[in-house]
N, C-alpha and C. Protein backbone atom coordinates (compact mmCIF):
# COMPACT_ATOMS: atom_id res chain seq x y z
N UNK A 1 18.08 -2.67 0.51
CA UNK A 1 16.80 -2.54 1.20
C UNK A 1 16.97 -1.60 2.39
N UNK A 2 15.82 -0.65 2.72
CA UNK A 2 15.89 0.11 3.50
C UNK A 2 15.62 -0.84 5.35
N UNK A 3 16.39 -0.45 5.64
CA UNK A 3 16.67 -1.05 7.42
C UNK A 3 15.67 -0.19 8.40
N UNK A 4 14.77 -0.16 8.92
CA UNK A 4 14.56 0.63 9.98
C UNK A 4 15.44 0.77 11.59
N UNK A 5 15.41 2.14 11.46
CA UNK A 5 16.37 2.47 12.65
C UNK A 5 15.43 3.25 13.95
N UNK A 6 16.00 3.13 15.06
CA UNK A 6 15.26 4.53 15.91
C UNK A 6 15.71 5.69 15.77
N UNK A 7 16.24 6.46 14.94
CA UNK A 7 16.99 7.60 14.54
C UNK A 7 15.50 7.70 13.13
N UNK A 8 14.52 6.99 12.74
CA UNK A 8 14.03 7.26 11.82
C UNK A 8 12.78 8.27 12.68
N UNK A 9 12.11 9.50 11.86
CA UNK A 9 11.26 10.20 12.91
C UNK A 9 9.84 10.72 11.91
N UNK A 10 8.98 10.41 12.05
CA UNK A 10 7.67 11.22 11.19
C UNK A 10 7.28 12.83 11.84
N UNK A 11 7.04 13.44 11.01
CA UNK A 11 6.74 14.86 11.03
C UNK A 11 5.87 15.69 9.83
N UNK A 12 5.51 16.52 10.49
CA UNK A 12 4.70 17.08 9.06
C UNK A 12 5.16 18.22 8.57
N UNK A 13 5.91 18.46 7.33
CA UNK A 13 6.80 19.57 7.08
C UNK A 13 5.15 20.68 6.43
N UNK A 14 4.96 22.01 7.19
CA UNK A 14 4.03 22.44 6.63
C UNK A 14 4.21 23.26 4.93
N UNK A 15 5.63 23.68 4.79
CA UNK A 15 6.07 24.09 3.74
C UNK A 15 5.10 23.02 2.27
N UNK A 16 5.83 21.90 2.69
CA UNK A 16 4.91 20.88 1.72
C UNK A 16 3.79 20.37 1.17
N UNK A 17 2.82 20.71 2.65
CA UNK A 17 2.00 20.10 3.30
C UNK A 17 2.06 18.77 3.05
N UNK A 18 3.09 18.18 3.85
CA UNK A 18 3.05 16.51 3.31
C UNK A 18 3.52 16.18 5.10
N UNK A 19 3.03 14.93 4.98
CA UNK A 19 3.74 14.06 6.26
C UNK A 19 4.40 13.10 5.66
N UNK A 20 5.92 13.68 6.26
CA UNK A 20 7.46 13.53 5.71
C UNK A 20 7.93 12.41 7.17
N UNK A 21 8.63 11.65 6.72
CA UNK A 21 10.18 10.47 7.37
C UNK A 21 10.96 11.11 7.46
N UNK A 22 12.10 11.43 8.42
CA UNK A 22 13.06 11.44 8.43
C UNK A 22 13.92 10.46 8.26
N UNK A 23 14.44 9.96 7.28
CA UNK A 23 15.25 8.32 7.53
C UNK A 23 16.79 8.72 7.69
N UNK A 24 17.25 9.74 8.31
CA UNK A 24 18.60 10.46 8.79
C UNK A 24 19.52 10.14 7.25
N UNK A 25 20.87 10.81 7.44
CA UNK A 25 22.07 10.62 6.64
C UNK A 25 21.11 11.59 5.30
N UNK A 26 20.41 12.70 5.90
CA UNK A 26 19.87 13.73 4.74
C UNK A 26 18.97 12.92 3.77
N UNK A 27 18.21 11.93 4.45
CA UNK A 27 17.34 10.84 3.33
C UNK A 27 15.98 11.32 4.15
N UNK A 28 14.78 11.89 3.17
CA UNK A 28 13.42 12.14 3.57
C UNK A 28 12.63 11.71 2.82
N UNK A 29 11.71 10.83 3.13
CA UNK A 29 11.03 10.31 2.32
C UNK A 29 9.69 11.37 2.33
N UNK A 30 8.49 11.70 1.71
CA UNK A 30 7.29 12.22 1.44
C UNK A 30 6.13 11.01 1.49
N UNK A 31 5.57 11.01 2.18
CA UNK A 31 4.31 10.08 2.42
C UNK A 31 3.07 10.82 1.01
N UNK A 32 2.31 10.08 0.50
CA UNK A 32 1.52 9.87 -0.51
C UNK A 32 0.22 10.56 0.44
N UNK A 33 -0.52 10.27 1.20
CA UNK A 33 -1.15 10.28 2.06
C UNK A 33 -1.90 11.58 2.11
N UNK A 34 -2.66 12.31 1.16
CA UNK A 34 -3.17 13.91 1.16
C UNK A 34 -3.67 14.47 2.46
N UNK A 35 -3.26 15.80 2.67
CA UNK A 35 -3.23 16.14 4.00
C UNK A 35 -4.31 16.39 4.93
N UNK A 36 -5.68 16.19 3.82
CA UNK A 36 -7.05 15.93 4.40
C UNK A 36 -7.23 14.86 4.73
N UNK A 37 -6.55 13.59 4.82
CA UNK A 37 -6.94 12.40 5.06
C UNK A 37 -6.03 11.65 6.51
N UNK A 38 -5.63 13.26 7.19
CA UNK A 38 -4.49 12.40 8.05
C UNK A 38 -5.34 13.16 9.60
N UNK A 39 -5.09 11.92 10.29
CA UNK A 39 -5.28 11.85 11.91
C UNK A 39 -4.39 13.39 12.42
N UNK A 40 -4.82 13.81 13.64
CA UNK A 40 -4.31 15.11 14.61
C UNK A 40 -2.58 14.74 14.76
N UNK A 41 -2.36 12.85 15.41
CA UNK A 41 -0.91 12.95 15.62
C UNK A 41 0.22 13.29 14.45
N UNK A 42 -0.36 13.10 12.83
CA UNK A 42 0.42 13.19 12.10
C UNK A 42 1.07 14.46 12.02
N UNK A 43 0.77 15.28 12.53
CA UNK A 43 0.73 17.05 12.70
C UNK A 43 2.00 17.23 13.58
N UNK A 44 2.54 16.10 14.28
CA UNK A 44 3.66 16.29 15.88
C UNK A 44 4.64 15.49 15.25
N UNK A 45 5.98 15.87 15.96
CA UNK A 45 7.00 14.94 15.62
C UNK A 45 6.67 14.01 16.54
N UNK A 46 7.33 12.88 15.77
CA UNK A 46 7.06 11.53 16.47
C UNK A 46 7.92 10.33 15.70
N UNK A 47 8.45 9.47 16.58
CA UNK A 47 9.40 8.54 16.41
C UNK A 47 8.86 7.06 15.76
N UNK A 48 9.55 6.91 14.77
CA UNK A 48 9.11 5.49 14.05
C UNK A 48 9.53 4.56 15.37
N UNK A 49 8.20 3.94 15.26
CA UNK A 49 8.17 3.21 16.96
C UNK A 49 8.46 1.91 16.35
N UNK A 50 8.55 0.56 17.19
CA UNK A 50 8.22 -0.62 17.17
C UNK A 50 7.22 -1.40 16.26
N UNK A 51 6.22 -0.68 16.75
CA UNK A 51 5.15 -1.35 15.96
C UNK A 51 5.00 -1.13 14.31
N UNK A 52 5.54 0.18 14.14
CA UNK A 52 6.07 0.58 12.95
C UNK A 52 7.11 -0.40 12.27
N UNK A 53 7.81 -0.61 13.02
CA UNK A 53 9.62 -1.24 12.44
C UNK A 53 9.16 -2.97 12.03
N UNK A 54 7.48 -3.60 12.35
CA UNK A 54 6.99 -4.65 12.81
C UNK A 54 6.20 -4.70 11.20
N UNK A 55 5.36 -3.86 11.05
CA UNK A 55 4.52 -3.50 9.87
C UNK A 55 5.59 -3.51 8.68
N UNK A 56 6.48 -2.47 8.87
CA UNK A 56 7.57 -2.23 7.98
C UNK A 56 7.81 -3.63 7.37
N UNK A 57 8.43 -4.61 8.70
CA UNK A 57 9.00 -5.90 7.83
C UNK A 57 7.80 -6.70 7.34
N UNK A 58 6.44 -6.47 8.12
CA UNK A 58 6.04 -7.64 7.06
C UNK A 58 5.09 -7.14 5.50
N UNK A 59 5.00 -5.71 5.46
CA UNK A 59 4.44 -5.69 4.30
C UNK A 59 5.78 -5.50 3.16
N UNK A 60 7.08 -5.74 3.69
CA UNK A 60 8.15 -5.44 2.64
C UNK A 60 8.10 -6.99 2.36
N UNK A 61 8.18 -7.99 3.23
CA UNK A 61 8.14 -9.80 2.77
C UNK A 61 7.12 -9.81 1.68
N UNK A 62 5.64 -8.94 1.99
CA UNK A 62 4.40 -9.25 1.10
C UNK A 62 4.70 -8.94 0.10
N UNK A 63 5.28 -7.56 -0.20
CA UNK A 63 5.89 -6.85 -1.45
C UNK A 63 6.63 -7.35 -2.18
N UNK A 64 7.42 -8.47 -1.91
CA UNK A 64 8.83 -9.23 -2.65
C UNK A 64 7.97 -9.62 -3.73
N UNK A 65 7.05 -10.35 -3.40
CA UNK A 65 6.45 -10.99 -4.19
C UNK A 65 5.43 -10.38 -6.42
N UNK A 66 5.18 -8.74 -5.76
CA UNK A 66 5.63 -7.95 -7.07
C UNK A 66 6.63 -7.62 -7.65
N UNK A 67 6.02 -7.47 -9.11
CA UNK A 67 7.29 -7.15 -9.83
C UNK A 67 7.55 -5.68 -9.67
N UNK A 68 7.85 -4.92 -9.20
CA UNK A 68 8.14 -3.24 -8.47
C UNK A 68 9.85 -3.33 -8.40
N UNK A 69 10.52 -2.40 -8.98
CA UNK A 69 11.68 -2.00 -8.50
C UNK A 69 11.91 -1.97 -7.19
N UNK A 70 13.12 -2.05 -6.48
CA UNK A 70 13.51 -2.00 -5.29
C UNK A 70 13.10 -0.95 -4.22
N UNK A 71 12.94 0.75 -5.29
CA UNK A 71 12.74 1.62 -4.78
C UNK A 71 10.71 1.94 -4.76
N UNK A 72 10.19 1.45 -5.62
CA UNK A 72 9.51 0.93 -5.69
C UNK A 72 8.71 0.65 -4.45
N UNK A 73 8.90 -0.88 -4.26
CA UNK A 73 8.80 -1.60 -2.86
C UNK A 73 8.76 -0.53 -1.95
N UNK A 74 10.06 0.04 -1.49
CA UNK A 74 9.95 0.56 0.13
C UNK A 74 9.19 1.66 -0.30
N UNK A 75 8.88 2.90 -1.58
CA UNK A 75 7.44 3.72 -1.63
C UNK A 75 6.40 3.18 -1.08
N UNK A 76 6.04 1.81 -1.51
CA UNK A 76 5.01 1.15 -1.28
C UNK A 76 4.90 0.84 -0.02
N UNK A 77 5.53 0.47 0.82
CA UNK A 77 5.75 -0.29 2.40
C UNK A 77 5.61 0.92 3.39
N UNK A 78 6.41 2.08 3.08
CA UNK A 78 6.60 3.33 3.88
C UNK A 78 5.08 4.16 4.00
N UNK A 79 4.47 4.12 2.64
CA UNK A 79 3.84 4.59 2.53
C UNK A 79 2.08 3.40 2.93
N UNK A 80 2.41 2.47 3.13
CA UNK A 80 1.43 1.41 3.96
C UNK A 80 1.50 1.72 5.61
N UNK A 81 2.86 1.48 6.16
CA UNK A 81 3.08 2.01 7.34
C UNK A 81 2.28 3.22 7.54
N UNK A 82 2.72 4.52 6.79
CA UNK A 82 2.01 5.60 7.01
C UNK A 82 0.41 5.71 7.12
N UNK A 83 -0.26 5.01 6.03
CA UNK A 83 -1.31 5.04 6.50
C UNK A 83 -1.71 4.39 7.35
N UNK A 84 -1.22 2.61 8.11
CA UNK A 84 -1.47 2.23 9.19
C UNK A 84 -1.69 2.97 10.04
N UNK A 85 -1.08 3.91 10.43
CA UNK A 85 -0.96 4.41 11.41
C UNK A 85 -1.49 6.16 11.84
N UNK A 86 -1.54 6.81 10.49
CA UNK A 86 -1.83 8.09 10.13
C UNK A 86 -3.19 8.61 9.14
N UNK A 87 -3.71 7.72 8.68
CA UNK A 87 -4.71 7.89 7.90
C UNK A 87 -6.13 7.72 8.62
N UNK A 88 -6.66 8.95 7.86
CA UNK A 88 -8.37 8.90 8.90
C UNK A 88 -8.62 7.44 8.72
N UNK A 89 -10.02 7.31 9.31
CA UNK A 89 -10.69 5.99 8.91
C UNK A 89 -11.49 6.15 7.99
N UNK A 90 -11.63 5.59 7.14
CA UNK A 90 -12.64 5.30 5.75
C UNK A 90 -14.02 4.73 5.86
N UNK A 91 -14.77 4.91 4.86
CA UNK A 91 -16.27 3.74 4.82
C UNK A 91 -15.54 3.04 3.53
N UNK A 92 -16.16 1.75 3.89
CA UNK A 92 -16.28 1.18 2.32
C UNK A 92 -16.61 1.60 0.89
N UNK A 93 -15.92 1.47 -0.15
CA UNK A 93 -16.16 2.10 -0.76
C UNK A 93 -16.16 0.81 -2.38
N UNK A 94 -17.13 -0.44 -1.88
CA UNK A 94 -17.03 -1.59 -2.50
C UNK A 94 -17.66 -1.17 -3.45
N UNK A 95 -18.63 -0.61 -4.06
CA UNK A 95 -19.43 -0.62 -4.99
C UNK A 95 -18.75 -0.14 -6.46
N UNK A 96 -16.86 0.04 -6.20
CA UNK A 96 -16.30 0.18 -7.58
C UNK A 96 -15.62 -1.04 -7.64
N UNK A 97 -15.64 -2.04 -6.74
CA UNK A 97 -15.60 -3.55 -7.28
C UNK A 97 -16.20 -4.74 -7.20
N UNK A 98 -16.04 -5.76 -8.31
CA UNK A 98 -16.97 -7.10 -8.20
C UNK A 98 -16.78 -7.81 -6.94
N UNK A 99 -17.98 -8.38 -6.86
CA UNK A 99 -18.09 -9.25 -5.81
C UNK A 99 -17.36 -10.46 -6.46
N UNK A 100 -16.38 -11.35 -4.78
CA UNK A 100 -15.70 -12.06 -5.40
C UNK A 100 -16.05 -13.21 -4.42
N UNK A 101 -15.90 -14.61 -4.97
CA UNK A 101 -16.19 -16.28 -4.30
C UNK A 101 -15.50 -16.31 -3.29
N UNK A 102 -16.07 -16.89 -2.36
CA UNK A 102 -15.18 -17.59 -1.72
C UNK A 102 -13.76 -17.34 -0.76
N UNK A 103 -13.13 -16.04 -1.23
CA UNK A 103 -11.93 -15.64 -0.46
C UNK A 103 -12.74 -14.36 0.59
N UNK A 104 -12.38 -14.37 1.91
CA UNK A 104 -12.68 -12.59 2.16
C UNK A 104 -11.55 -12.85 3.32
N UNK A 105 -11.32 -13.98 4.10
CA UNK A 105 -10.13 -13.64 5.00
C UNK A 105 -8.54 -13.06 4.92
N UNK A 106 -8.56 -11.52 4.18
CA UNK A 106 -7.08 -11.59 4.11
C UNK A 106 -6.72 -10.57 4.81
N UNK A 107 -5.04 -11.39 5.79
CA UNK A 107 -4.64 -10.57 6.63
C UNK A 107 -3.69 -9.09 6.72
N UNK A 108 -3.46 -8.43 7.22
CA UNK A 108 -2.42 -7.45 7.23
C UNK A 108 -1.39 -7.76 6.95
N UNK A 109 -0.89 -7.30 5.78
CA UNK A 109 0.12 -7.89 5.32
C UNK A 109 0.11 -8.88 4.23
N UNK A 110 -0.79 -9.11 3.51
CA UNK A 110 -0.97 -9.57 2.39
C UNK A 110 -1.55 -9.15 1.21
N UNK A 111 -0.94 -10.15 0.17
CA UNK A 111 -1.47 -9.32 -1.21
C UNK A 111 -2.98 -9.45 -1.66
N UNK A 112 -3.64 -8.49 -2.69
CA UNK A 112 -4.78 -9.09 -2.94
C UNK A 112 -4.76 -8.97 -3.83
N UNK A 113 -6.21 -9.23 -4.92
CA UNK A 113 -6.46 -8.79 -6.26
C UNK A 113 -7.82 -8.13 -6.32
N UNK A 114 -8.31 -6.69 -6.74
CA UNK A 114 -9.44 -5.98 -6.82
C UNK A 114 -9.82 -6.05 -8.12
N UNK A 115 -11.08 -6.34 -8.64
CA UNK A 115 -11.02 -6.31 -9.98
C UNK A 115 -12.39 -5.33 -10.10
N UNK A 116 -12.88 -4.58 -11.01
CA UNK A 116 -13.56 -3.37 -11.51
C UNK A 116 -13.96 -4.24 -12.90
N UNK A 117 -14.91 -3.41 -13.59
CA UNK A 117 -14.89 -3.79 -14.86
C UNK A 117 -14.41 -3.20 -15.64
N UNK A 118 -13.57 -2.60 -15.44
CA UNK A 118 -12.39 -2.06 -16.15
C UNK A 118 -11.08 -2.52 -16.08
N UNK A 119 -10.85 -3.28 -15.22
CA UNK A 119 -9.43 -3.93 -15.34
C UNK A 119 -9.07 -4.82 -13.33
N UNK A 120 -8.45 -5.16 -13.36
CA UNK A 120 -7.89 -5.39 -12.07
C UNK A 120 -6.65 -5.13 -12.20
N UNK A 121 -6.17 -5.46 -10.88
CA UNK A 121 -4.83 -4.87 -9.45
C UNK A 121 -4.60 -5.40 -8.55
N UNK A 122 -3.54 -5.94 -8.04
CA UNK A 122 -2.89 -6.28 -6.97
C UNK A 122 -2.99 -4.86 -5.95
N UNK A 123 -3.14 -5.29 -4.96
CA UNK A 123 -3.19 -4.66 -3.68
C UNK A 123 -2.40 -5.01 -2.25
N UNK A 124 -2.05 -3.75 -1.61
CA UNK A 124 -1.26 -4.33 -0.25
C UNK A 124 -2.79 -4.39 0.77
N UNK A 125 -2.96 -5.21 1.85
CA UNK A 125 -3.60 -4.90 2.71
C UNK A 125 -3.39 -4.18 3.92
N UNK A 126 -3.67 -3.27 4.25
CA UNK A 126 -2.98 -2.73 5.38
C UNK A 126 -3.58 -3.10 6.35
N UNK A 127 -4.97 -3.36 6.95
CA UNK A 127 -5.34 -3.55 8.30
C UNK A 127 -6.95 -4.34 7.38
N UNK A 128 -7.39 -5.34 8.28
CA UNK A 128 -8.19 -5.95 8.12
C UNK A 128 -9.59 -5.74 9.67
N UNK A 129 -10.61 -4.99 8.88
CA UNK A 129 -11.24 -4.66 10.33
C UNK A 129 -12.34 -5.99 10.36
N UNK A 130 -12.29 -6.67 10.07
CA UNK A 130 -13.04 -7.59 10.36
C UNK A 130 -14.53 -8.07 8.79
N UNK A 131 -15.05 -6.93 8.76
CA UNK A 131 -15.85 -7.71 7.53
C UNK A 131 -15.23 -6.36 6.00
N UNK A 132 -14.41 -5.63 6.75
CA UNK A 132 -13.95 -4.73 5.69
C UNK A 132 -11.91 -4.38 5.87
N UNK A 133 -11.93 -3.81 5.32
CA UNK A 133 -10.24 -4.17 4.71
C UNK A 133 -10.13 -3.26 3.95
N UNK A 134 -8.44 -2.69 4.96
CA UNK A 134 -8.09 -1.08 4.50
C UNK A 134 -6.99 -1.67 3.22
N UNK A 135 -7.04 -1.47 1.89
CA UNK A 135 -5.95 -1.66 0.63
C UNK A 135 -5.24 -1.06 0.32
N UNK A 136 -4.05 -1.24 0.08
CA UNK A 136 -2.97 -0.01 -0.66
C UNK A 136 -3.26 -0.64 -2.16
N UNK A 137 -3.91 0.75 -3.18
CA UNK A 137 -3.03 -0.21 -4.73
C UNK A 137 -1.54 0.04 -4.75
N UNK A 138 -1.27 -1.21 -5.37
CA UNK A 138 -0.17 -1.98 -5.88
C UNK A 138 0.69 -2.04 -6.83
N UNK A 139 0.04 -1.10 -7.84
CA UNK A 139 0.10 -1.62 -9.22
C UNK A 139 0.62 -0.17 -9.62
N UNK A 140 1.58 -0.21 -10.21
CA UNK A 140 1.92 1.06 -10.93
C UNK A 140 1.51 1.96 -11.85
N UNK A 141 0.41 1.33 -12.48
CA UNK A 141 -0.69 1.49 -13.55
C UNK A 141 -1.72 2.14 -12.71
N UNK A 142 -2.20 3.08 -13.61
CA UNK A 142 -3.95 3.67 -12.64
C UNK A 142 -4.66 2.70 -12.82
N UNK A 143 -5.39 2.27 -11.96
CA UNK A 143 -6.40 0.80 -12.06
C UNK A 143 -8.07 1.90 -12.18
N UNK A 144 -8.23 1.89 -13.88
CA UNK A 144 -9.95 2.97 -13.63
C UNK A 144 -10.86 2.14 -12.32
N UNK A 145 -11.40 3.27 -11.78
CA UNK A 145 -12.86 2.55 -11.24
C UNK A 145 -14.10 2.41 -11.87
N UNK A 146 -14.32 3.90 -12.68
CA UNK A 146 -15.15 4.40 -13.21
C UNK A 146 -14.83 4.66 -14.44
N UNK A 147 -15.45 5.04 -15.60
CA UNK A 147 -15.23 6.12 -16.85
C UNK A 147 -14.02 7.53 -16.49
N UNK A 148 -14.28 7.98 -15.29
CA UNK A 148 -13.80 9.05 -15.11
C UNK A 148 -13.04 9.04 -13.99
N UNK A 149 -12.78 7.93 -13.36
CA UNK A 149 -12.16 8.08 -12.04
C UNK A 149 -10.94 6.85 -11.67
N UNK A 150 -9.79 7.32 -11.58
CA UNK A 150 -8.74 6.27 -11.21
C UNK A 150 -7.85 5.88 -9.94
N UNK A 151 -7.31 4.87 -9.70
CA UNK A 151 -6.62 4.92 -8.35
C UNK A 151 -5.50 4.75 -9.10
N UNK A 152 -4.78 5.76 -7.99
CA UNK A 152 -2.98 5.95 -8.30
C UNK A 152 -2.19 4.99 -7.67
N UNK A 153 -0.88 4.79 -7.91
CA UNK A 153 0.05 3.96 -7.00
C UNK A 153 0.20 4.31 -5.53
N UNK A 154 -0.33 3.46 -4.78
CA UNK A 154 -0.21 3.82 -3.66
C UNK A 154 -1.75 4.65 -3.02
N UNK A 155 -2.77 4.52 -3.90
CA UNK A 155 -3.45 5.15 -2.79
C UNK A 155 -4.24 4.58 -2.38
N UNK A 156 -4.98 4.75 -1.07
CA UNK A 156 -5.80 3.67 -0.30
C UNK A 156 -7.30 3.58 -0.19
N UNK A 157 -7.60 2.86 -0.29
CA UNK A 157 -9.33 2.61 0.11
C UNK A 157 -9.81 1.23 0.62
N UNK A 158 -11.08 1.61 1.31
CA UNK A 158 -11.77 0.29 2.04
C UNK A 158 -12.66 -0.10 1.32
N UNK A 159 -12.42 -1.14 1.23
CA UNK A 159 -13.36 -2.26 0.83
C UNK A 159 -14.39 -3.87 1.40
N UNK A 160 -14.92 -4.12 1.15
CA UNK A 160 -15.90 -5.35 2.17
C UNK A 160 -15.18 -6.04 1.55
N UNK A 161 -14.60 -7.10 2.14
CA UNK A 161 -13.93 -8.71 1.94
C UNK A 161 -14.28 -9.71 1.29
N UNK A 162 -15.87 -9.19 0.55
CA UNK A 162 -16.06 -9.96 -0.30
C UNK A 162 -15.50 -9.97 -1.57
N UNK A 163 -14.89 -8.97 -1.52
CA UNK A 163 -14.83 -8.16 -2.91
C UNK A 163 -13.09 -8.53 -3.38
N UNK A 164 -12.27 -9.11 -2.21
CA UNK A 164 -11.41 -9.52 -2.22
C UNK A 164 -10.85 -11.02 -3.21
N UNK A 165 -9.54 -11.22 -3.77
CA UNK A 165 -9.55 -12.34 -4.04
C UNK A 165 -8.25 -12.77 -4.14
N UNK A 166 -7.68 -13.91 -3.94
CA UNK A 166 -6.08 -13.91 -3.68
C UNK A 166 -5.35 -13.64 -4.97
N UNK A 167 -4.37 -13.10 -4.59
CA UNK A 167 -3.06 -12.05 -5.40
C UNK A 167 -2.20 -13.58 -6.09
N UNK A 168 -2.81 -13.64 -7.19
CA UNK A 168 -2.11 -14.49 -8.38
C UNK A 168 -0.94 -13.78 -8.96
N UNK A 169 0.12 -14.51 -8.38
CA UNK A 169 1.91 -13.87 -9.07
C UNK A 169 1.70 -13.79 -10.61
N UNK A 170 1.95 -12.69 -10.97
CA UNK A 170 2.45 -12.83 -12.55
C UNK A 170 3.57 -13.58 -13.13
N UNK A 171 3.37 -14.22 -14.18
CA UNK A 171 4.70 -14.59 -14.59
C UNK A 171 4.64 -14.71 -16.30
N UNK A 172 6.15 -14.64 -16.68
CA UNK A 172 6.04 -14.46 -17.88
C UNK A 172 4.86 -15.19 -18.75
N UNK A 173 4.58 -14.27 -20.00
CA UNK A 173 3.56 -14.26 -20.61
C UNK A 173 3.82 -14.71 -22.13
N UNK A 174 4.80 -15.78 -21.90
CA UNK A 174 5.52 -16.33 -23.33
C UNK A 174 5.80 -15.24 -24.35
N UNK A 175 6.56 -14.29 -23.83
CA UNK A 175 7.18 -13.36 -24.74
C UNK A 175 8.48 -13.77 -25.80
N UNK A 176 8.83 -15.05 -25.16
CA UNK A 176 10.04 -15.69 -26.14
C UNK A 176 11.36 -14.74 -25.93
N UNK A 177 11.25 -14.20 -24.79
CA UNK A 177 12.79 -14.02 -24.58
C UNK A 177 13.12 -14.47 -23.56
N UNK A 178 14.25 -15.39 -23.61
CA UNK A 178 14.81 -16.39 -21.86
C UNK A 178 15.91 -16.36 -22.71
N UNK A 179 16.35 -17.12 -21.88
CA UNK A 179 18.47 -16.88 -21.19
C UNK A 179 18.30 -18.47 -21.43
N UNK A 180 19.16 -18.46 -22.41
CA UNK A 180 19.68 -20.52 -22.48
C UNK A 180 20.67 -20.36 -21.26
N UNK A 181 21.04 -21.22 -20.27
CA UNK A 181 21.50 -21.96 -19.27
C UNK A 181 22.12 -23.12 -19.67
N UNK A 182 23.66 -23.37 -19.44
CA UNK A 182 23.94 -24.37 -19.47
C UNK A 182 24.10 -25.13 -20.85
């Protein structure tokens, strides 16, 4: 698992046009984050702060909980951080999912489930503004919205909290392969 350090530094390499990590020892990560969608500071070097190293640990605890490779996970977490902190602000953009019962309180740092009529997805939450809620998808799969339109791994949108519903763990699906024990 990746450790956050103060030697870790955000910057925007313009060659790329990406807003890039430095995570030192020649390790750079690339933020997901398209370069129309990022705030003025993402443009300056600037030091993975505290509040960063804070976010970091708790959307990597939320993350344990998918099934995502290791490397996986910290794409997912690094790239939550990043938009915490670097991504314009959004409008809602509920009307590509069902309205859902009963759940809308979920906090930063937890999982959700978005469902479309095309399929559902687990989601990270990144910041909860009160009757709306910034999402990372989750899901490694494009989750359609539309006929013609999909969300990728990792990319973000706001949604109203109604639309929210708690993140049911997968688990095997009686495929009939297990490990005798004992």
């Amino acid at each position: 698992m990746l450790k956050p350090n103060n030697a870790w530094k955000w910057y925007f390499d313009k060659e790329a046009q990406a807003l890039m990590l430095d995570l030192g020892e020649d390790m750079v990560f690339q933020v997901a984050i398209e370069c129309k969608q990022l705030i003025p500071d993402a443009f300056a070097e600037t030091p993975f702060s505290v509040d960063d190293a804070s976010l970091f640990q708790a959307y990597f605890d939320a993350v344990d909980a998918l099934s995502l490779s290791g490397p996986r996970k910290a794409e997912l977490v690094l790239n939550a951080v990043a938009a915490n902190r670097f991504h314009k602000p959004l409008l809602p953009k509920s009307w590509f999912f069902q309205e859902q019962e009963g759940y809308s309180a979920a906090e930063a740092g937890s999982l959700v489930t978005l469902k479309t009529e095309h399929g559902s997805e687990s989601f990270l939450v990144i910041e909860n503004a009160g009757i709306a809620s910034l999402c990372m998808h989750a899901g490694e799969s494009p989750l359609a919205l539309t006929d013609t339109k999909q969300m990728r791994f990792c990319e973000a949108i706001k949604v109203m909290n109604d639309r929210l519903s708690i993140y049911q763990q997968q688990y095997d699906n009686g495929s009939g392969h297990y490990a005798l024990v004992g």
